[in-house]
Protein backbone atom coordinates (compact mmCIF):
# COMPACT_ATOMS: atom_id res chain seq x y z
CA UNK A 1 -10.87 -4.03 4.50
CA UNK A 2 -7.22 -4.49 6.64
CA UNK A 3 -4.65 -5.18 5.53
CA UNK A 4 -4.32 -8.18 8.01
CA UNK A 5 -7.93 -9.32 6.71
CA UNK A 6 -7.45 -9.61 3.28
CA UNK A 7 -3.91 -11.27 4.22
CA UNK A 8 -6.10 -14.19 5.90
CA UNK A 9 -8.64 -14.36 3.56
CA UNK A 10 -6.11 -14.60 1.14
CA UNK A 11 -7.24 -11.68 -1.54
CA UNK A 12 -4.39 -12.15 -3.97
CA UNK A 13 -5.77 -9.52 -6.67
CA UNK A 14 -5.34 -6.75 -3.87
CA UNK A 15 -1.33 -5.49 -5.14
CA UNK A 16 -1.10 -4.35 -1.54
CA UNK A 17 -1.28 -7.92 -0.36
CA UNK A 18 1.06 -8.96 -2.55
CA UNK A 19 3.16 -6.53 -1.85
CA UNK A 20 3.33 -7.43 2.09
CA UNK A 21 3.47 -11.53 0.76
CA UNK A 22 6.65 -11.05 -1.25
CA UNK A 23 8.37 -8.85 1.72
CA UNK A 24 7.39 -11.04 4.21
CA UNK A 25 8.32 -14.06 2.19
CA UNK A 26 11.91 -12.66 1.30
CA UNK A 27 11.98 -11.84 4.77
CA UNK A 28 11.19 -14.86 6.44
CA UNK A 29 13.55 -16.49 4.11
CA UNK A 30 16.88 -14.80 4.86
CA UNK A 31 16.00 -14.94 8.31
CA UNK A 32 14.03 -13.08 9.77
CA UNK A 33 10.80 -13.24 12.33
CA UNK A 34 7.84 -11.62 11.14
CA UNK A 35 4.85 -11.03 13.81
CA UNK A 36 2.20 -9.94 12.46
CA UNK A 37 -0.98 -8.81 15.07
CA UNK A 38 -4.78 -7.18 15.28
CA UNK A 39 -5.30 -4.75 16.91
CA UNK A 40 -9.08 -4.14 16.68
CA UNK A 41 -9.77 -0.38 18.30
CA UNK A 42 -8.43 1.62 20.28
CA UNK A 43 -11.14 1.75 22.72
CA UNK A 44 -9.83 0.19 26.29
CA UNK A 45 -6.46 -0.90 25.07
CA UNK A 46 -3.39 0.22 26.97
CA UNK A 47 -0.63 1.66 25.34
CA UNK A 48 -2.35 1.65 21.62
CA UNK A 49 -1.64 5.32 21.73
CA UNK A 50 2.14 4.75 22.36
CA UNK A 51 1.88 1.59 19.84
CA UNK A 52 -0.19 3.67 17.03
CA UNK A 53 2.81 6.43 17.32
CA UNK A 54 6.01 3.70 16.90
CA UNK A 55 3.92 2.18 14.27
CA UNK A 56 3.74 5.53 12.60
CA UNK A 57 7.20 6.69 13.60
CA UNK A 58 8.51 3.08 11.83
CA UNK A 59 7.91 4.02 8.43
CA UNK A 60 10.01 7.02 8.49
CA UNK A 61 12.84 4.00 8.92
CA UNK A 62 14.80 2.42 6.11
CA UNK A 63 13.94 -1.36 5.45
CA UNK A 64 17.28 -3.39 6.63
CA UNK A 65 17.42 -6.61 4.08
């Protein structure tokens, strides 16, 4: 299961979820804009090659609170 669907189905036992609901909740609170989007293949999507590599290249990055 994603990430993003257990997130909307609201699977609070998963610690991964909760994980992503406190961080986006602290967040969200001190300011910032969280976007959070499917992305459901790669098949016929432009760019999801560039995207899939900034995605992956992002969590080389310190989090900024």
């Amino acid at each position: 299961m994603s990430g993003l669907q257990a997130l909307s189905d609201l699977k609070l036992e998963i610690h991964f979820v909760q994980n992503i609901i406190k961080d986006y909740t602290h967040l969200t609170n001190s300011g910032k804009t969280i976007i959070l989007c499917w992305i459901p293949s790669y098949v016929n999507i432009v760019g999801n090659e560039r995207a899939d590599t900034a995605a992956k290249s992002a969590l080389s990055l310190p989090i900024t609170k």
